[in-house]
Protein backbone atom coordinates (compact mmCIF):
# COMPACT_ATOMS: atom_id res chain seq x y z
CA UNK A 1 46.95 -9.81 23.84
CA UNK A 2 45.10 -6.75 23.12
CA UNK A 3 47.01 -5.46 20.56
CA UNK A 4 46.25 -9.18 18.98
CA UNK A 5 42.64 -8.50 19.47
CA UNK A 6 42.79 -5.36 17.74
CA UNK A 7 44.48 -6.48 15.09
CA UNK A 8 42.88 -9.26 13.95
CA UNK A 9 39.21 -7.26 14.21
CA UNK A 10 40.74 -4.89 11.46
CA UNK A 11 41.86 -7.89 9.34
CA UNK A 12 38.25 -9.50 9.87
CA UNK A 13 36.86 -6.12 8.89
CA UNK A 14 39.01 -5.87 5.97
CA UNK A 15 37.17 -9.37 5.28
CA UNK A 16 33.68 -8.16 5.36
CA UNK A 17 34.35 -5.30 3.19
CA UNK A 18 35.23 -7.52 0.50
CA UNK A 19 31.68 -9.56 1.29
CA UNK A 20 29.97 -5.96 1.35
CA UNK A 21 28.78 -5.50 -1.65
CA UNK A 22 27.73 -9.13 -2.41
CA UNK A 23 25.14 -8.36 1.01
CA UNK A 24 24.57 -5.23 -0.39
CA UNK A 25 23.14 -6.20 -3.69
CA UNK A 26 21.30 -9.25 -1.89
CA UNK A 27 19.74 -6.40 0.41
CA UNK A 28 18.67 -4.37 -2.59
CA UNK A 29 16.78 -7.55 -4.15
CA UNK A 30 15.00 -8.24 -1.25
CA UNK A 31 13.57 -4.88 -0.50
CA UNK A 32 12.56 -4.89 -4.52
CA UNK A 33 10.94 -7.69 -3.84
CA UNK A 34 9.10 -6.51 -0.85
CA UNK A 35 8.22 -3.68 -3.02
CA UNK A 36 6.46 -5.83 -6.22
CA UNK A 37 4.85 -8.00 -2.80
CA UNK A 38 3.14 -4.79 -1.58
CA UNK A 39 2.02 -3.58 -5.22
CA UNK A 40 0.77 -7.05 -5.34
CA UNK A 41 -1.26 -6.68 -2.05
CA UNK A 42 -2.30 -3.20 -3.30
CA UNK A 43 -3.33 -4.03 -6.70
CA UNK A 44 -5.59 -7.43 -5.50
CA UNK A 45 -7.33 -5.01 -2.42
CA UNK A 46 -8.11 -2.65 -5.23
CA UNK A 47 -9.85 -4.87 -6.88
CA UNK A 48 -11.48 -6.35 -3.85
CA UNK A 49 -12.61 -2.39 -3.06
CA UNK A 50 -13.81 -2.04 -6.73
CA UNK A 51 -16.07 -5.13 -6.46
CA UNK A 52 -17.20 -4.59 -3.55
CA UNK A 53 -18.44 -0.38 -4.51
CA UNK A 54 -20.60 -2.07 -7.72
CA UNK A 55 -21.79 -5.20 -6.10
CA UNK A 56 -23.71 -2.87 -3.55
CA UNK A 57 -27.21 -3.07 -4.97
CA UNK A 58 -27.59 0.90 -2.81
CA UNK A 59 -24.25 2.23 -4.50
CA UNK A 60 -23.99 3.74 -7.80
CA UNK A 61 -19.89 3.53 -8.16
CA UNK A 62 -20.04 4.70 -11.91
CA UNK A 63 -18.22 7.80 -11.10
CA UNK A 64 -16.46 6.77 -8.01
CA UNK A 65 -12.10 5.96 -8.93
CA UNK A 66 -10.55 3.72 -6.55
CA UNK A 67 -6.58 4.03 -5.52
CA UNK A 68 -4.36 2.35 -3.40
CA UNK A 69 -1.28 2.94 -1.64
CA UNK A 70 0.34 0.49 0.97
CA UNK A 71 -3.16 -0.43 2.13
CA UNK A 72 -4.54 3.24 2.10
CA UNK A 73 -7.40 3.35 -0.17
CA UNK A 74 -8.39 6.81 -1.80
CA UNK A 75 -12.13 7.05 -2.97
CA UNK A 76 -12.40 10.08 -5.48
CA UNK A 77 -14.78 11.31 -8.07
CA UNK A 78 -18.57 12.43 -7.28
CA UNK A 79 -21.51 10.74 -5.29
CA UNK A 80 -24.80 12.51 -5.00
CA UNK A 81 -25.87 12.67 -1.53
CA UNK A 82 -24.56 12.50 2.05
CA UNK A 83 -25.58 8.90 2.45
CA UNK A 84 -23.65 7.63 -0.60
CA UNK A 85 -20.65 9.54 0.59
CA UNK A 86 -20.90 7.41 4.10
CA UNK A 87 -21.91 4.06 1.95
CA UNK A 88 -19.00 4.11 -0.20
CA UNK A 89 -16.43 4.95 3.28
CA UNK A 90 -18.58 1.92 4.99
CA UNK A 91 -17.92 -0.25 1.78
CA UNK A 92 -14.01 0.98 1.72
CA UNK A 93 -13.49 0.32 4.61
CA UNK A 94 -15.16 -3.37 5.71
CA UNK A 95 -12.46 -5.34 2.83
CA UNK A 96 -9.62 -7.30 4.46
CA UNK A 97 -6.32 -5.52 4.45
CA UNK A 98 -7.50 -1.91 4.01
CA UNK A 99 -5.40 0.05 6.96
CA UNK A 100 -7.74 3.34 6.05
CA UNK A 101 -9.67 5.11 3.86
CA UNK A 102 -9.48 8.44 2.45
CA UNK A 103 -12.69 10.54 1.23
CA UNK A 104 -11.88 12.52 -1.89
CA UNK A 105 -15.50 12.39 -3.02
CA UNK A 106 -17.05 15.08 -4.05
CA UNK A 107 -21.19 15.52 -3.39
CA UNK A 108 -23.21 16.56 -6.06
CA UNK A 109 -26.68 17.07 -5.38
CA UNK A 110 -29.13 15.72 -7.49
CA UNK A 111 -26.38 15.09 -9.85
CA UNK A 112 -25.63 18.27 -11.24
């Protein structure tokens, strides 16, 4: 009975190999598409961030770059005092779907 047992696992294996590749390829397309879903996400929160950074009437965004990666947003570029540098993080970080934000700003007093 065992020996039964045994051998019909290894012919049922022999099975699945055959199948393997078929799951294989059908795993690949759905972690691509996971992939284009969370560019998607990424790419729409961007521009949610963006918006958000110039529709602040306090917030001068000209020289602020917005990036995105799986729902971690990077401000960079220059502000010109300490309480732009917390507006912008405040502004970052209040759209929906933004995990965190990351401060890559740069203060310039004055401008300069």
């Amino acid at each position: 009975m065992m020996l039964a047992l045994l051998t019909s696992g290894a012919l049922s294996s022999r099975a699945d190999d055959l199948t393997a590749p078929a799951d294989s390829r059908l795993d690949a397309i759905v972690v691509t598409a996971k992939r284009h879903a969370d560019a998607v996400a990424d790419e729409t929160i961007k521009r949610q961030v963006e918006t958000a950074l110039q529709s602040d009437p306090f917030f001068y965004d000209e020289h602020v770059t917005v990036t995105i990666k799986n729902g971690v947003v990077t401000l960079q570029g220059m502000v010109f005092d300490d309480w732009d540098l917390r507006n912008a993080l405040r502004i970052g970080r209040k759209v929906p779907g933004v995990k965190r934000v990351v401060n890559d700003l740069e203060i310039k007093l004055g401008g300069e």
